[in-house]
PDB file of N, CA and C in Angstrom:
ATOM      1  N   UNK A   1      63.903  43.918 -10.279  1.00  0.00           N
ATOM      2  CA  UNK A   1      63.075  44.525 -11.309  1.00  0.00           C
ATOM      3  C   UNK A   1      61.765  43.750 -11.421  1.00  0.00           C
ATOM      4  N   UNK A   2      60.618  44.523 -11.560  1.00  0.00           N
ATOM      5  CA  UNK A   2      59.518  43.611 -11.775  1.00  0.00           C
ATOM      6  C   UNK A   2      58.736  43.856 -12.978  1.00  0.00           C
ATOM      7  N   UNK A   3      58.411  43.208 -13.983  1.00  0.00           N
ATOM      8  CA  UNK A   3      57.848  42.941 -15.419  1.00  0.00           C
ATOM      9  C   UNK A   3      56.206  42.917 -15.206  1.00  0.00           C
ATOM     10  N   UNK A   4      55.634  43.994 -16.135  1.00  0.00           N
ATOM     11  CA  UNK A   4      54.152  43.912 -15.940  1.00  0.00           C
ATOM     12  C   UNK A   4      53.726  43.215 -17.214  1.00  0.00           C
ATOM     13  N   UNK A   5      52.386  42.549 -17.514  1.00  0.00           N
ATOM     14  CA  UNK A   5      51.934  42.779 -18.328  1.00  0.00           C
ATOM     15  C   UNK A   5      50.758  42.063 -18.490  1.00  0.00           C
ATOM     16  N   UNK A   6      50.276  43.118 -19.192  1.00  0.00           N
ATOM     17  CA  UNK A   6      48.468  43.146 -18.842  1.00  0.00           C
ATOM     18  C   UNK A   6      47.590  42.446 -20.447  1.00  0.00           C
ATOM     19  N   UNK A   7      47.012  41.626 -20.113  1.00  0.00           N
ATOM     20  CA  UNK A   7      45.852  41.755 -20.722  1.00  0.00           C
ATOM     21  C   UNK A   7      44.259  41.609 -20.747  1.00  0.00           C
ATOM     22  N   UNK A   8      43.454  41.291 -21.590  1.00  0.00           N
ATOM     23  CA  UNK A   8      41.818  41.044 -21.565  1.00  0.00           C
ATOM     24  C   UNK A   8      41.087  42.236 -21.494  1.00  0.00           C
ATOM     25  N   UNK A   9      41.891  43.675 -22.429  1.00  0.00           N
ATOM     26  CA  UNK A   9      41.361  44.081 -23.259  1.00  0.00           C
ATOM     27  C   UNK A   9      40.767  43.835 -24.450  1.00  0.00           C
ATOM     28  N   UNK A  10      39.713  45.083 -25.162  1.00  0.00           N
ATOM     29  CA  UNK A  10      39.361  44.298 -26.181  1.00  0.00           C
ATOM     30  C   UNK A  10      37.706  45.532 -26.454  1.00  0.00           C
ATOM     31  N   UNK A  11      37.189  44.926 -27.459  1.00  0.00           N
ATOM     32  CA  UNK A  11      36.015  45.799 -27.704  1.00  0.00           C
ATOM     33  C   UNK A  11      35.408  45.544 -27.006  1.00  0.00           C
ATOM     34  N   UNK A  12      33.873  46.074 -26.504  1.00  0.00           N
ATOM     35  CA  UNK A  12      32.316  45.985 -25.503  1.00  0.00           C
ATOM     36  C   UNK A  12      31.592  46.781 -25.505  1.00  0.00           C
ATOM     37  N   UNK A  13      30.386  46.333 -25.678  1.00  0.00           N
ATOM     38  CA  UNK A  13      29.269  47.591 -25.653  1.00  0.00           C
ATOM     39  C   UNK A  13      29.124  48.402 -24.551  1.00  0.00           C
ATOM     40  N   UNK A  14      28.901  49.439 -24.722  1.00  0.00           N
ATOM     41  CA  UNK A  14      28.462  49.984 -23.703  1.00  0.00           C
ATOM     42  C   UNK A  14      27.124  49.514 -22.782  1.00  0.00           C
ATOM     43  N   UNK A  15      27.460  49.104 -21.239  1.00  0.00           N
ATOM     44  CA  UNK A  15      26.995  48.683 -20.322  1.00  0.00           C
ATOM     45  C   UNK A  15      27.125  46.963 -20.145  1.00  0.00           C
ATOM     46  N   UNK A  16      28.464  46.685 -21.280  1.00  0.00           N
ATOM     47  CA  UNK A  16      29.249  45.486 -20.749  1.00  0.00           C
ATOM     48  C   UNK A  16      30.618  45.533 -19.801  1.00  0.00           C
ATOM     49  N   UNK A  17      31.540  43.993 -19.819  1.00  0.00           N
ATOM     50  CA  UNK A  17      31.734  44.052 -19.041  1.00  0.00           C
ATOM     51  C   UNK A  17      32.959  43.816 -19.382  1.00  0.00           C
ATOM     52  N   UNK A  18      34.243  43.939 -18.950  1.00  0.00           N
ATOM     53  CA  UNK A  18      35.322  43.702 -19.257  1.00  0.00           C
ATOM     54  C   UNK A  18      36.604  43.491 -18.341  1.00  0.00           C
ATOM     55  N   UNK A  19      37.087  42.329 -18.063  1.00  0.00           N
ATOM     56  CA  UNK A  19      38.063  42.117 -16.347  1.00  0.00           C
ATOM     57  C   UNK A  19      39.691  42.380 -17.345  1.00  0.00           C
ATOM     58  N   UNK A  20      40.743  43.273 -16.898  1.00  0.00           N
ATOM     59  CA  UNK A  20      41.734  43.205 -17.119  1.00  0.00           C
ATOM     60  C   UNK A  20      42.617  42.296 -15.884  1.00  0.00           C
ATOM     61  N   UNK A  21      43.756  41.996 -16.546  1.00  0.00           N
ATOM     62  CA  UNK A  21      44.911  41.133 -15.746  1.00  0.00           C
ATOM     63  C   UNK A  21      45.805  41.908 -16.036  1.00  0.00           C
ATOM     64  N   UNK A  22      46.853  42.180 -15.033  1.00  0.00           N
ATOM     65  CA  UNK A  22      47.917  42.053 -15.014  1.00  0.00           C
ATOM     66  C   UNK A  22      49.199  41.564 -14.238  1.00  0.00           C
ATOM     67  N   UNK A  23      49.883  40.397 -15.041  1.00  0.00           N
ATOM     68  CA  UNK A  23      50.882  39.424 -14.458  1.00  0.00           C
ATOM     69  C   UNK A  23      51.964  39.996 -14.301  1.00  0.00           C
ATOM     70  N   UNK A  24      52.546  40.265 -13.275  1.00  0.00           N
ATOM     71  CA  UNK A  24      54.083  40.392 -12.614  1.00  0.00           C
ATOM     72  C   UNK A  24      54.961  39.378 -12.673  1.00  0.00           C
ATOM     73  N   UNK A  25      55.890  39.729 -12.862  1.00  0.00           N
ATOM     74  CA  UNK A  25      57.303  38.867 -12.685  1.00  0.00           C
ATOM     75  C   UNK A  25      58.408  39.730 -12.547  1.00  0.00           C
ATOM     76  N   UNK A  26      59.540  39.018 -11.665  1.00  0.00           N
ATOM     77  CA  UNK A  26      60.531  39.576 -11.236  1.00  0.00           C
ATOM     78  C   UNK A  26      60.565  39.379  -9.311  1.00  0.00           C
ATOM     79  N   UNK A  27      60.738  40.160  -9.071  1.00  0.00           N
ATOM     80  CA  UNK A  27      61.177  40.743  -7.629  1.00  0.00           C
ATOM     81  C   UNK A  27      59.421  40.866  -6.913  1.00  0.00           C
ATOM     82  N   UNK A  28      59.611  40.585  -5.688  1.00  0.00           N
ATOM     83  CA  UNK A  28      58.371  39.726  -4.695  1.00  0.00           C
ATOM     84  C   UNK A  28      57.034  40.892  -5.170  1.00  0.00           C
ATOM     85  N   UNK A  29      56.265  40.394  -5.898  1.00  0.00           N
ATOM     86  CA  UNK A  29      54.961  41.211  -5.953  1.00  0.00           C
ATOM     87  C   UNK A  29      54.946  41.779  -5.415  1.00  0.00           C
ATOM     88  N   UNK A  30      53.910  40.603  -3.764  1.00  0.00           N
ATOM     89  CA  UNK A  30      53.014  41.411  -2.644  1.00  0.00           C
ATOM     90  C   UNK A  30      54.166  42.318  -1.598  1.00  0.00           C
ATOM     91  N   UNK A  31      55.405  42.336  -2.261  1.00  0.00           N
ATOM     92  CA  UNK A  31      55.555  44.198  -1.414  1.00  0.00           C
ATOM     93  C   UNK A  31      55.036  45.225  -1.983  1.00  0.00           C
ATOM     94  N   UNK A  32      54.509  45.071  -3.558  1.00  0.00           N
ATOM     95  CA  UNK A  32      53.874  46.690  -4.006  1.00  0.00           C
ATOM     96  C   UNK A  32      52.386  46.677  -3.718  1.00  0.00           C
ATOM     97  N   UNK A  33      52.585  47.903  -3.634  1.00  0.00           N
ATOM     98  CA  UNK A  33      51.223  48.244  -4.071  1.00  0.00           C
ATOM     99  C   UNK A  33      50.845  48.567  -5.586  1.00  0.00           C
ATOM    100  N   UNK A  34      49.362  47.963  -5.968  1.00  0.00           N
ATOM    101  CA  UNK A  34      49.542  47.871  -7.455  1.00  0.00           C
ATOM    102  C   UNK A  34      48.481  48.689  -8.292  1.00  0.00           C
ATOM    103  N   UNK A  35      48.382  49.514  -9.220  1.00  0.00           N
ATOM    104  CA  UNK A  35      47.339  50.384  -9.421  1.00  0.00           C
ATOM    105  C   UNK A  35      47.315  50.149 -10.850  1.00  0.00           C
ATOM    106  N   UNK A  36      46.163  50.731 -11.320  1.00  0.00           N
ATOM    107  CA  UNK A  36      45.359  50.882 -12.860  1.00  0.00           C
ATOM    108  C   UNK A  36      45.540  52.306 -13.027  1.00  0.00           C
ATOM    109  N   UNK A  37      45.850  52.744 -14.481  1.00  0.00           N
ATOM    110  CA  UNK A  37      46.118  54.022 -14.833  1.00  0.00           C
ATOM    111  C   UNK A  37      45.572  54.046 -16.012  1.00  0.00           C
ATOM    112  N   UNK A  38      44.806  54.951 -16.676  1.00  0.00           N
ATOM    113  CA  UNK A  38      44.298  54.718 -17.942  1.00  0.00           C
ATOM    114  C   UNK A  38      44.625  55.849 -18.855  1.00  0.00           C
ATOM    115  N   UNK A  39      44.618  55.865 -20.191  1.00  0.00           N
ATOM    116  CA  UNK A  39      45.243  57.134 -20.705  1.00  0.00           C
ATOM    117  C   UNK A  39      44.224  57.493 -22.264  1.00  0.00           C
ATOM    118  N   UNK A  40      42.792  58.077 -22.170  1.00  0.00           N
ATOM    119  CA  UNK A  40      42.740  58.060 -24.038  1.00  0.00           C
ATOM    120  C   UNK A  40      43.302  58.947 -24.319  1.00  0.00           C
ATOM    121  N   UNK A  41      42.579  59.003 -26.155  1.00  0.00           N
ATOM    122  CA  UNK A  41      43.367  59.881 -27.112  1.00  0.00           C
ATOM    123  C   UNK A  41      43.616  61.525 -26.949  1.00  0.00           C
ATOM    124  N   UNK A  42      44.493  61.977 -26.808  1.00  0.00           N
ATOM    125  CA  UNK A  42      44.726  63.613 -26.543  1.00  0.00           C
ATOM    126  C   UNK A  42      44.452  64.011 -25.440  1.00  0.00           C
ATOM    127  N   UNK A  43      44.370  62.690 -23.969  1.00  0.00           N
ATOM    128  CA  UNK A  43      44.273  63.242 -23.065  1.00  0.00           C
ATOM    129  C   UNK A  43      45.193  62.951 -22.331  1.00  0.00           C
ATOM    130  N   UNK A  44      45.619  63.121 -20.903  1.00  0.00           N
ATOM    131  CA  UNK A  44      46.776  62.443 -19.908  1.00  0.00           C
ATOM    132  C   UNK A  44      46.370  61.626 -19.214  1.00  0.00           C
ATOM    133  N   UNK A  45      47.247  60.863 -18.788  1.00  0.00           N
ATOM    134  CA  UNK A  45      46.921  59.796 -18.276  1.00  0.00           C
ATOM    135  C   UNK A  45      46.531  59.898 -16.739  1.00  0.00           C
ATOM    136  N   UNK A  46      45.781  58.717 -16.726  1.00  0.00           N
ATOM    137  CA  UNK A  46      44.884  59.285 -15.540  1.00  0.00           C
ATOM    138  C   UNK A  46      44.926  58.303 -14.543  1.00  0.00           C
ATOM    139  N   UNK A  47      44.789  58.308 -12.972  1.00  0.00           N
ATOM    140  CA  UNK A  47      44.499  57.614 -12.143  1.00  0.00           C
ATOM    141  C   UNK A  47      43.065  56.370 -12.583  1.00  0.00           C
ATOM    142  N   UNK A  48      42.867  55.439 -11.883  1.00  0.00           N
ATOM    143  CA  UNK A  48      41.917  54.430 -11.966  1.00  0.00           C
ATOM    144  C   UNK A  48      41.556  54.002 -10.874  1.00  0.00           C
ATOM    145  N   UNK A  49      42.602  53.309 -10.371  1.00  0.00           N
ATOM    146  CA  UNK A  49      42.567  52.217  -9.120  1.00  0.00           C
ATOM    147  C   UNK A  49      43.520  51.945  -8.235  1.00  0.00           C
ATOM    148  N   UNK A  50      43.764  51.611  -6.969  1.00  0.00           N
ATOM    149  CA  UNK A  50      44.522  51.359  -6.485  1.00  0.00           C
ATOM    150  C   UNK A  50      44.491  50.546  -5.402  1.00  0.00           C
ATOM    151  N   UNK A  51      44.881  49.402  -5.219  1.00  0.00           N
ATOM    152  CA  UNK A  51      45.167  48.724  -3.539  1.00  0.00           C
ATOM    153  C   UNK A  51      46.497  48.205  -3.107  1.00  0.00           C
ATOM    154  N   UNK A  52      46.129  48.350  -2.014  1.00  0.00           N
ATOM    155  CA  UNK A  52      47.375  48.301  -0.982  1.00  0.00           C
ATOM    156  C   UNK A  52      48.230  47.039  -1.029  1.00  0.00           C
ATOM    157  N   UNK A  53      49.612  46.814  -0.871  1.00  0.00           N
ATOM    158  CA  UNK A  53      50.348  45.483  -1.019  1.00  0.00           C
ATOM    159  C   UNK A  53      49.712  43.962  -0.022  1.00  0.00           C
ATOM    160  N   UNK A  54      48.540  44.916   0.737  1.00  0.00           N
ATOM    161  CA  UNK A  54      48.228  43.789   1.543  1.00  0.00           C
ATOM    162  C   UNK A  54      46.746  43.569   0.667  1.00  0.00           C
ATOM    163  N   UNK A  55      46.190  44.242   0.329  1.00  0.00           N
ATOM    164  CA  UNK A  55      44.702  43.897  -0.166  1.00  0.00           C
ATOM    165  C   UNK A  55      43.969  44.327   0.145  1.00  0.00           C
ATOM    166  N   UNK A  56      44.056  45.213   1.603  1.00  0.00           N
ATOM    167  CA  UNK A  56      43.014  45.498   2.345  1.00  0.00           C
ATOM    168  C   UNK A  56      42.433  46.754   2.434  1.00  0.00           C
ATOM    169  N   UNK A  57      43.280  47.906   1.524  1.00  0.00           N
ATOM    170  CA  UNK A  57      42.855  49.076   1.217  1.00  0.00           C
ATOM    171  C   UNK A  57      42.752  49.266  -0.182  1.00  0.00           C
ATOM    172  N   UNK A  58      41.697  49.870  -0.679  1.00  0.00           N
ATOM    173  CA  UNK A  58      41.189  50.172  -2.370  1.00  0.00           C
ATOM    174  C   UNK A  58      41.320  51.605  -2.293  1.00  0.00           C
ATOM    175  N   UNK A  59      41.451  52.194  -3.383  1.00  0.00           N
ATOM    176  CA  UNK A  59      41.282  53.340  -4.105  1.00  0.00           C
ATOM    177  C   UNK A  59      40.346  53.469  -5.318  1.00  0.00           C
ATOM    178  N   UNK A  60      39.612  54.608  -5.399  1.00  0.00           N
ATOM    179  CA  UNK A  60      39.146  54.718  -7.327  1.00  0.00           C
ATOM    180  C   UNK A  60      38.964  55.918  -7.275  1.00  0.00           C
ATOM    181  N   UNK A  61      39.341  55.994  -8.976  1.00  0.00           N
ATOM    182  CA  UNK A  61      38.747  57.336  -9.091  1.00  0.00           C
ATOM    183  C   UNK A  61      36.994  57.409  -9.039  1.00  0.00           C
ATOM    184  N   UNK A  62      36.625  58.976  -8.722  1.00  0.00           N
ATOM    185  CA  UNK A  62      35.408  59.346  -8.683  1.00  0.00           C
ATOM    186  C   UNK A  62      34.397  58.395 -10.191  1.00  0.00           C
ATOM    187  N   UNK A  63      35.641  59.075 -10.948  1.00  0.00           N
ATOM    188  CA  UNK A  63      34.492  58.231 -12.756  1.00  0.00           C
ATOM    189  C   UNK A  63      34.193  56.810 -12.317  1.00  0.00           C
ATOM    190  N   UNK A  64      34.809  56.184 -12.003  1.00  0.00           N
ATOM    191  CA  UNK A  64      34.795  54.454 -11.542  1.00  0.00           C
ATOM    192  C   UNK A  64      34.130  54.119 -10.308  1.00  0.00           C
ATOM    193  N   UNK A  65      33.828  54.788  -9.540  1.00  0.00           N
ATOM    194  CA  UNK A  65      33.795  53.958  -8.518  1.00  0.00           C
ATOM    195  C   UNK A  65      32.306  53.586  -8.580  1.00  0.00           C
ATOM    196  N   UNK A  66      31.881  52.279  -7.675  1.00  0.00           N
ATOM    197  CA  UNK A  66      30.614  51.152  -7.696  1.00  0.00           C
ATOM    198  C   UNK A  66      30.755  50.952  -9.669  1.00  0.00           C
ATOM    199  N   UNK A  67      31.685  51.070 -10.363  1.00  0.00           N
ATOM    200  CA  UNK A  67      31.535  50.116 -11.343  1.00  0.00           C
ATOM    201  C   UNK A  67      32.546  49.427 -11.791  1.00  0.00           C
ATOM    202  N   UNK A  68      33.785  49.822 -11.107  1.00  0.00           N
ATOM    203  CA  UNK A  68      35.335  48.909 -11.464  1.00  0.00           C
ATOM    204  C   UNK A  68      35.537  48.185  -9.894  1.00  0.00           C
ATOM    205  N   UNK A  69      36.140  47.204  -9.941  1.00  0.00           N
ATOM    206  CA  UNK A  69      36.879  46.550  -8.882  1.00  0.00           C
ATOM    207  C   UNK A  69      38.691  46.235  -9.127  1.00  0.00           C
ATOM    208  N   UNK A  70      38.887  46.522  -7.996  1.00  0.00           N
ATOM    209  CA  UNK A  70      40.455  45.907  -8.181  1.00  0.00           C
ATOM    210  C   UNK A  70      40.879  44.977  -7.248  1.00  0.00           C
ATOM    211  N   UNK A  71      41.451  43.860  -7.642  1.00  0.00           N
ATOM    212  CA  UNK A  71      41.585  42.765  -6.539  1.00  0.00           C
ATOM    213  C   UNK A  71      43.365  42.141  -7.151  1.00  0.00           C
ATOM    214  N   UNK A  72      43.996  41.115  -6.017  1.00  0.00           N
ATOM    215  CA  UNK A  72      45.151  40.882  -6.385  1.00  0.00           C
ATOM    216  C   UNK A  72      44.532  39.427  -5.835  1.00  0.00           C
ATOM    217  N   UNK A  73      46.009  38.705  -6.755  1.00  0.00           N
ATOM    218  CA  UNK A  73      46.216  37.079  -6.273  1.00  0.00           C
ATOM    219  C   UNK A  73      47.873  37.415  -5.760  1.00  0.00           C
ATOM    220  N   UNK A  74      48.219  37.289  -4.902  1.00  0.00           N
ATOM    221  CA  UNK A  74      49.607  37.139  -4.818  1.00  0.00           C
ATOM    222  C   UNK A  74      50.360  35.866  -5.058  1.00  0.00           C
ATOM    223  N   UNK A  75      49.409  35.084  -4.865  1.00  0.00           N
ATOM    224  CA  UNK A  75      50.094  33.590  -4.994  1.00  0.00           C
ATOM    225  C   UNK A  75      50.280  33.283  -6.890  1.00  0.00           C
ATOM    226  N   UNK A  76      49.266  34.277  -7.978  1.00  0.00           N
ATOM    227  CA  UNK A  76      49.622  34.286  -8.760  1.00  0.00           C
ATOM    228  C   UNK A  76      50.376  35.279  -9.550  1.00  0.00           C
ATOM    229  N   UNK A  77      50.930  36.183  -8.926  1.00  0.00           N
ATOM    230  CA  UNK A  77      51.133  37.250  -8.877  1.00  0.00           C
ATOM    231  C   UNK A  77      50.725  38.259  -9.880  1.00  0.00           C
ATOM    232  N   UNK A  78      49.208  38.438  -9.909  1.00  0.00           N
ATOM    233  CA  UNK A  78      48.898  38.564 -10.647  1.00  0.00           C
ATOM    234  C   UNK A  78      47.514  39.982 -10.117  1.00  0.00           C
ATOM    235  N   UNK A  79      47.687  41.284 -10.858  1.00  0.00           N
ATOM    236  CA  UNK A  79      45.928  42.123  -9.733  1.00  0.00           C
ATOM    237  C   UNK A  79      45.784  42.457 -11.225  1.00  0.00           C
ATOM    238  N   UNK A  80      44.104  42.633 -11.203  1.00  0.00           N
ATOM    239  CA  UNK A  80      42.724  42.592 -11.797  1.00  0.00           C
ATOM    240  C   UNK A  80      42.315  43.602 -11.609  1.00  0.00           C
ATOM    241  N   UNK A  81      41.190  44.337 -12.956  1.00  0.00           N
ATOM    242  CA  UNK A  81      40.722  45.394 -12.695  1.00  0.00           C
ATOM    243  C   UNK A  81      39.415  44.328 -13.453  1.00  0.00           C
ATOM    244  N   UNK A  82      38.022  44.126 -12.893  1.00  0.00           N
ATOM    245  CA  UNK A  82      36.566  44.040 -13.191  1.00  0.00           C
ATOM    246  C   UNK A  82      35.976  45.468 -13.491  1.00  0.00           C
ATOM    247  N   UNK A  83      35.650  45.509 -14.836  1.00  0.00           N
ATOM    248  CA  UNK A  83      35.165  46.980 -15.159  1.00  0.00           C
ATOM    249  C   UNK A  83      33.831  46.154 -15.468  1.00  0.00           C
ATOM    250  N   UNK A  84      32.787  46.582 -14.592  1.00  0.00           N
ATOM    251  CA  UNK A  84      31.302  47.152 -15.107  1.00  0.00           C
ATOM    252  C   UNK A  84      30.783  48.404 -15.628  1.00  0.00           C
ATOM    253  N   UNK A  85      29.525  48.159 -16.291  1.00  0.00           N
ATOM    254  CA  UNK A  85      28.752  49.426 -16.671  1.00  0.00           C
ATOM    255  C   UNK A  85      29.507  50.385 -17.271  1.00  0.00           C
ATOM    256  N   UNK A  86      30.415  49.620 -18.531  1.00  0.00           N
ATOM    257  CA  UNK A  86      31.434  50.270 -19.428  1.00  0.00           C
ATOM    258  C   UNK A  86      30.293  51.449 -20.179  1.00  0.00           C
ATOM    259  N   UNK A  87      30.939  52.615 -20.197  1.00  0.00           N
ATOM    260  CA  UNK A  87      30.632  53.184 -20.677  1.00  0.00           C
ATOM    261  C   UNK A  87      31.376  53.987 -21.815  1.00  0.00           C
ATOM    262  N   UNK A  88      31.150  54.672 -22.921  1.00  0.00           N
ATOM    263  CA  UNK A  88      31.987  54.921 -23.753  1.00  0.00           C
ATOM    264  C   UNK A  88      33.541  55.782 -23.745  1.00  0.00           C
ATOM    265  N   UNK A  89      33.170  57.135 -22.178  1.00  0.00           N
ATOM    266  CA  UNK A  89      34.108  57.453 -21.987  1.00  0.00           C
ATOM    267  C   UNK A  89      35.407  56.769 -20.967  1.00  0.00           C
ATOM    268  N   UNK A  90      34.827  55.637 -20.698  1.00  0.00           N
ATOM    269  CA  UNK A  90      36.304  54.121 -20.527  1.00  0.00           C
ATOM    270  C   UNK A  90      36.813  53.919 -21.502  1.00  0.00           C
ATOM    271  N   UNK A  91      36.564  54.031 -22.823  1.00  0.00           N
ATOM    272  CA  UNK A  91      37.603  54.017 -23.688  1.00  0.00           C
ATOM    273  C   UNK A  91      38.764  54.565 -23.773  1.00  0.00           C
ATOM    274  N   UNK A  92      40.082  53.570 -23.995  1.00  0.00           N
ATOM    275  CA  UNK A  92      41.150  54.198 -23.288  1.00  0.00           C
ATOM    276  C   UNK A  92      42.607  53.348 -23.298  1.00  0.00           C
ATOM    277  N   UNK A  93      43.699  53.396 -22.763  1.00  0.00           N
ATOM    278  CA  UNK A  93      44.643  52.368 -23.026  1.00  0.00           C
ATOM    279  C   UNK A  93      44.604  52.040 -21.874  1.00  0.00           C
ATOM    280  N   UNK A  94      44.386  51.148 -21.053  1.00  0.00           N
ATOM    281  CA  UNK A  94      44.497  50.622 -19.586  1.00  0.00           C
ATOM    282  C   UNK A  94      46.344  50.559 -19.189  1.00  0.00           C
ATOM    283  N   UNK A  95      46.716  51.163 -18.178  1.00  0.00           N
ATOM    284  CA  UNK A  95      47.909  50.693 -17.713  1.00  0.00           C
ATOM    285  C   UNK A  95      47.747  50.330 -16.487  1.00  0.00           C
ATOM    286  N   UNK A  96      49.195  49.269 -15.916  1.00  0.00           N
ATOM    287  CA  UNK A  96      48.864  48.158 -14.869  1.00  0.00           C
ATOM    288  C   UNK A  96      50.596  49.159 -14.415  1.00  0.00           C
ATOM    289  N   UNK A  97      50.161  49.439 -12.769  1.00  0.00           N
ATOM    290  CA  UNK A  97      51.663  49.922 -12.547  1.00  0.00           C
ATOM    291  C   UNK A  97      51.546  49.312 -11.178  1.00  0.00           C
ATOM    292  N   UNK A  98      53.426  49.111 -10.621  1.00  0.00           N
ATOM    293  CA  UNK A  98      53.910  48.825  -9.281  1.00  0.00           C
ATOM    294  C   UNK A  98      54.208  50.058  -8.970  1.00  0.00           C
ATOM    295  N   UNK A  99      53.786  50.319  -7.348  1.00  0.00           N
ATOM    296  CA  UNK A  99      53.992  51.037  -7.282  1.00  0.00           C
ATOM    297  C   UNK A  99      55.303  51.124  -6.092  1.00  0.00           C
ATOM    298  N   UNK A 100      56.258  51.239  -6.452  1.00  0.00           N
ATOM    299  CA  UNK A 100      57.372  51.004  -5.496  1.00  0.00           C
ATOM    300  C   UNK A 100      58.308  52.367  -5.756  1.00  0.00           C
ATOM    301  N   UNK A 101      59.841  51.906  -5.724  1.00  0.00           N
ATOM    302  CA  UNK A 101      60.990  52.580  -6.057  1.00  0.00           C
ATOM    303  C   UNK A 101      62.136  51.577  -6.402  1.00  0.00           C
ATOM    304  N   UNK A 102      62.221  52.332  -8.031  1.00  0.00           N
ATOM    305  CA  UNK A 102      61.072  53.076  -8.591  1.00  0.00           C
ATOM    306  C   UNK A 102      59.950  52.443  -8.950  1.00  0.00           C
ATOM    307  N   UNK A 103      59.000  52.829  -9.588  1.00  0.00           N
ATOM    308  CA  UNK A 103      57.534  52.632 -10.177  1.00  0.00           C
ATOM    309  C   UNK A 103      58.294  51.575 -11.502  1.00  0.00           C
ATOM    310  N   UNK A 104      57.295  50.615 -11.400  1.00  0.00           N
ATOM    311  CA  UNK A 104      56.898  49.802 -13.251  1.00  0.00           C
ATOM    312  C   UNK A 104      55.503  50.186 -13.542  1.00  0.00           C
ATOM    313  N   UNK A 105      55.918  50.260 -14.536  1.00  0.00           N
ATOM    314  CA  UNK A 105      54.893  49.478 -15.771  1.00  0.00           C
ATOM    315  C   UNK A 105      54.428  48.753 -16.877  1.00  0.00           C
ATOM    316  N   UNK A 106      53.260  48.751 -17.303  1.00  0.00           N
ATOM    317  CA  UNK A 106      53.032  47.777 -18.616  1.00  0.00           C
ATOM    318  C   UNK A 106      53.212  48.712 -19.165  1.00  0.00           C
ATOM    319  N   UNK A 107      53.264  47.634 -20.745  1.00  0.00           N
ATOM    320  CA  UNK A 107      52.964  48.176 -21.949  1.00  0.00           C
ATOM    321  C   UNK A 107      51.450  48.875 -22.143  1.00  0.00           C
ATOM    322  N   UNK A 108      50.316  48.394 -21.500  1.00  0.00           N
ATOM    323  CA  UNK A 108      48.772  48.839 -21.819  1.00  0.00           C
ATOM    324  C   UNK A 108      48.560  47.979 -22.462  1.00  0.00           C
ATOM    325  N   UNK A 109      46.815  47.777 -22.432  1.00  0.00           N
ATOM    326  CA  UNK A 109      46.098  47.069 -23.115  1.00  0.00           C
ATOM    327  C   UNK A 109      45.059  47.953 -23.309  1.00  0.00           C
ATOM    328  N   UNK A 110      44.477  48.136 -24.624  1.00  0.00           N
ATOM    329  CA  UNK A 110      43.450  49.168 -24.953  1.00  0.00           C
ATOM    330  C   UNK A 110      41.900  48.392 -24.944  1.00  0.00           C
ATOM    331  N   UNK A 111      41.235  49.417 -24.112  1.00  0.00           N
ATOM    332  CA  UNK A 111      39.859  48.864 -24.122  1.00  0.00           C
ATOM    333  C   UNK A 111      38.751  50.037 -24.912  1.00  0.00           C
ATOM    334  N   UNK A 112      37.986  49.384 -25.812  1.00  0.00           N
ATOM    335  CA  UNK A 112      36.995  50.162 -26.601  1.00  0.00           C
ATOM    336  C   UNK A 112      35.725  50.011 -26.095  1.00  0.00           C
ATOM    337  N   UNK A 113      35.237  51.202 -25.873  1.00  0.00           N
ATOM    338  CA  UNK A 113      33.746  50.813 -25.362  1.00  0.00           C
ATOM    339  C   UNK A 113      32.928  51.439 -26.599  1.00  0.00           C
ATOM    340  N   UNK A 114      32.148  51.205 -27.467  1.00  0.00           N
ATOM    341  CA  UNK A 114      31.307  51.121 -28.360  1.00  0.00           C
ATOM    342  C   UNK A 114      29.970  51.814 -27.731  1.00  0.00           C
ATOM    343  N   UNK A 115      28.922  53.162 -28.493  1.00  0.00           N
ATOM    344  CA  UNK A 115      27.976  53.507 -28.195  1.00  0.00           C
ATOM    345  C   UNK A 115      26.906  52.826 -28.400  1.00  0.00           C
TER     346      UNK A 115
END
């Protein structure tokens, strides 16, 4: 079983900057692949980010991309989402998922972006 949980959410103006973490524990990280999912109010939850168990392939969605990064430490077992050029519709609950069999996840960490 592997345990997510994310934080370094938090408020930011719009066109700041905000890096989420999320720490794994349990069963060997770097076999998943590990992605960002974000969810606001009255909407579904949505794709973000994604890279490969090795590091070497990224994903984003269209809204994000050239302003989020996703990177992993395996040695801390630990992958990162760097959000730039926050804008208000990033407001949202950030989720941190493995993506294996089956899938984990966090609890979320909510990020506010302010007009």
């Amino acid at each position: 079983q592997v345990q997510l949980v994310e934080s370094g959410g938090g408020l930011v103006q719009a066109g700041g900057s905000l890096r989420l973490s999320c720490a794994a524990s349990g069963r060997i990280f770097s076999n998943y692949a590990m992605a960002w999912f974000r969810q606001a109010p009255g909407k579904e939850r949505e794709f973000v980010a994604r890279l490969s168990w090795s590091g070497l392939r990224t994903y984003y969605a269209d809204s994000v991309k050239g302003r989020f990064t996703i990177s992993r430490d395996n040695a801390k077992n630990t992958v990162y989402l760097q959000m730039n050029s926050l804008k208000p519709e990033d407001t949202a609950v950030y989720y941190c998922n493995a993506q294996g069999t089956p899938d984990y996840w966090g609890q979320g960490t909510q990020v506010t972006v302010s007009s």
